[in-house]
Protein backbone atom coordinates (compact mmCIF):
# COMPACT_ATOMS: atom_id res chain seq x y z
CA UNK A 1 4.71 -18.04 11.69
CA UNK A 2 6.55 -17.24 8.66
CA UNK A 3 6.65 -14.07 6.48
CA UNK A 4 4.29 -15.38 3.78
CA UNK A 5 1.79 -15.91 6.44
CA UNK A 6 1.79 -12.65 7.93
CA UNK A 7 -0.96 -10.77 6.08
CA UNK A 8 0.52 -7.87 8.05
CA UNK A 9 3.27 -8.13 5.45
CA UNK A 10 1.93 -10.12 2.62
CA UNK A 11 -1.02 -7.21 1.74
CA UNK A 12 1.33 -4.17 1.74
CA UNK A 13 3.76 -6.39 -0.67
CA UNK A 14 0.78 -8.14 -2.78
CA UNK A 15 -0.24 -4.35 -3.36
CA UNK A 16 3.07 -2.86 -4.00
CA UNK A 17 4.01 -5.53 -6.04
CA UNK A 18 0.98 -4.90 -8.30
CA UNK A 19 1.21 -1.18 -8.74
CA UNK A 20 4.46 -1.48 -9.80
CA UNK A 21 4.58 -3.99 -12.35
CA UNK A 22 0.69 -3.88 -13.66
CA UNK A 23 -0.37 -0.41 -14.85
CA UNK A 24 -3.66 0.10 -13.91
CA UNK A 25 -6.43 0.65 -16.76
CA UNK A 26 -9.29 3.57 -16.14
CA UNK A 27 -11.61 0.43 -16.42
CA UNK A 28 -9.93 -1.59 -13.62
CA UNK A 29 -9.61 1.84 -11.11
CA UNK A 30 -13.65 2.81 -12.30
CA UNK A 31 -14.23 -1.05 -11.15
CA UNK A 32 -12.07 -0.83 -7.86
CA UNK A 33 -14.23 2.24 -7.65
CA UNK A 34 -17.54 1.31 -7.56
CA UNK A 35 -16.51 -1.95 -5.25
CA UNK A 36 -15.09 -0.13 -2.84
CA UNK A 37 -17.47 2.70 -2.93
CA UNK A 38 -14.02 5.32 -3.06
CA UNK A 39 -12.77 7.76 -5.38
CA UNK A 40 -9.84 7.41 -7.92
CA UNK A 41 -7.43 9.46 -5.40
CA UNK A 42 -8.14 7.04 -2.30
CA UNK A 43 -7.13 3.76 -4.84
CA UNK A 44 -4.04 5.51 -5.21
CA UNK A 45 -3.27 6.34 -2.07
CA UNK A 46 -3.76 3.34 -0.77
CA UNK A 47 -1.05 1.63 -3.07
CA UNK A 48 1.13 4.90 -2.23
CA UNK A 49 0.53 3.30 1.32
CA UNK A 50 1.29 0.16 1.13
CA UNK A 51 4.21 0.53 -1.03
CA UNK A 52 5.62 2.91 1.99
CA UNK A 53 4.44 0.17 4.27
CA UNK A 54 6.16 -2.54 2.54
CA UNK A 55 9.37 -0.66 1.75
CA UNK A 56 9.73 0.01 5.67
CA UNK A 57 8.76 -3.64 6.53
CA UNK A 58 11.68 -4.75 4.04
CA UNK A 59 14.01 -2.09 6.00
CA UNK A 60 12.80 -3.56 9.74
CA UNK A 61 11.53 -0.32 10.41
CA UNK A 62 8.55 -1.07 11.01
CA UNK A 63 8.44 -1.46 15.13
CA UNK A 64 4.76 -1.82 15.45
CA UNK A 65 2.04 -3.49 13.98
CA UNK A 66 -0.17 -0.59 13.28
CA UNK A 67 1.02 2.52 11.43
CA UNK A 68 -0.78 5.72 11.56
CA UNK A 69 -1.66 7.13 8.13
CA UNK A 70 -0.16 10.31 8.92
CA UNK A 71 2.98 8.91 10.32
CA UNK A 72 2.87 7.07 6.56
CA UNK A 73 2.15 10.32 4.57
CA UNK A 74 5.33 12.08 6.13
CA UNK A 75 7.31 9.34 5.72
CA UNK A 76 6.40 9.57 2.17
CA UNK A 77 6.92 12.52 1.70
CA UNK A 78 10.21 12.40 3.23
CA UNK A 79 11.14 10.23 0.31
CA UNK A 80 10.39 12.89 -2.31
């Protein structure tokens, strides 16, 4: 398998790669919203997520193939 078939990779990049290059109308989050049945602050953390994802993935620090969100959320906010 190569990297642009793992969706274990390709989903945390696809997402990273859009929130940083595509700012994100009210429109497009209220839409993402409703389809999703989430508020505002759980679209965002999910691209906070996957950028962190992606960015360790791109490092090879990723060891496993399932991060816990909390182990995510302090790496994070390591970063800060």
């Amino acid at each position: 398998m190569t990297h642009w078939d793992d969706n274990f990779i390709q989903f945390p990049a696809l997402l990273a790669g859009i929130a940083a290059s595509v700012p994100i109308s009210r429109e497009v989050l209220d839409n993402l919203c409703e389809r999703m049945d989430v508020p505002p602050v759980y679209i965002s953390e999910i691209l906070d997520r996957a950028e962190v994802e992606f960015a360790r993935i791109e490092k090879g620090e990723l060891l496993r193939r399932f991060t816990p969100y909390k182990e995510i959320r302090d790496h994070a906010n390591d970063r800060e």
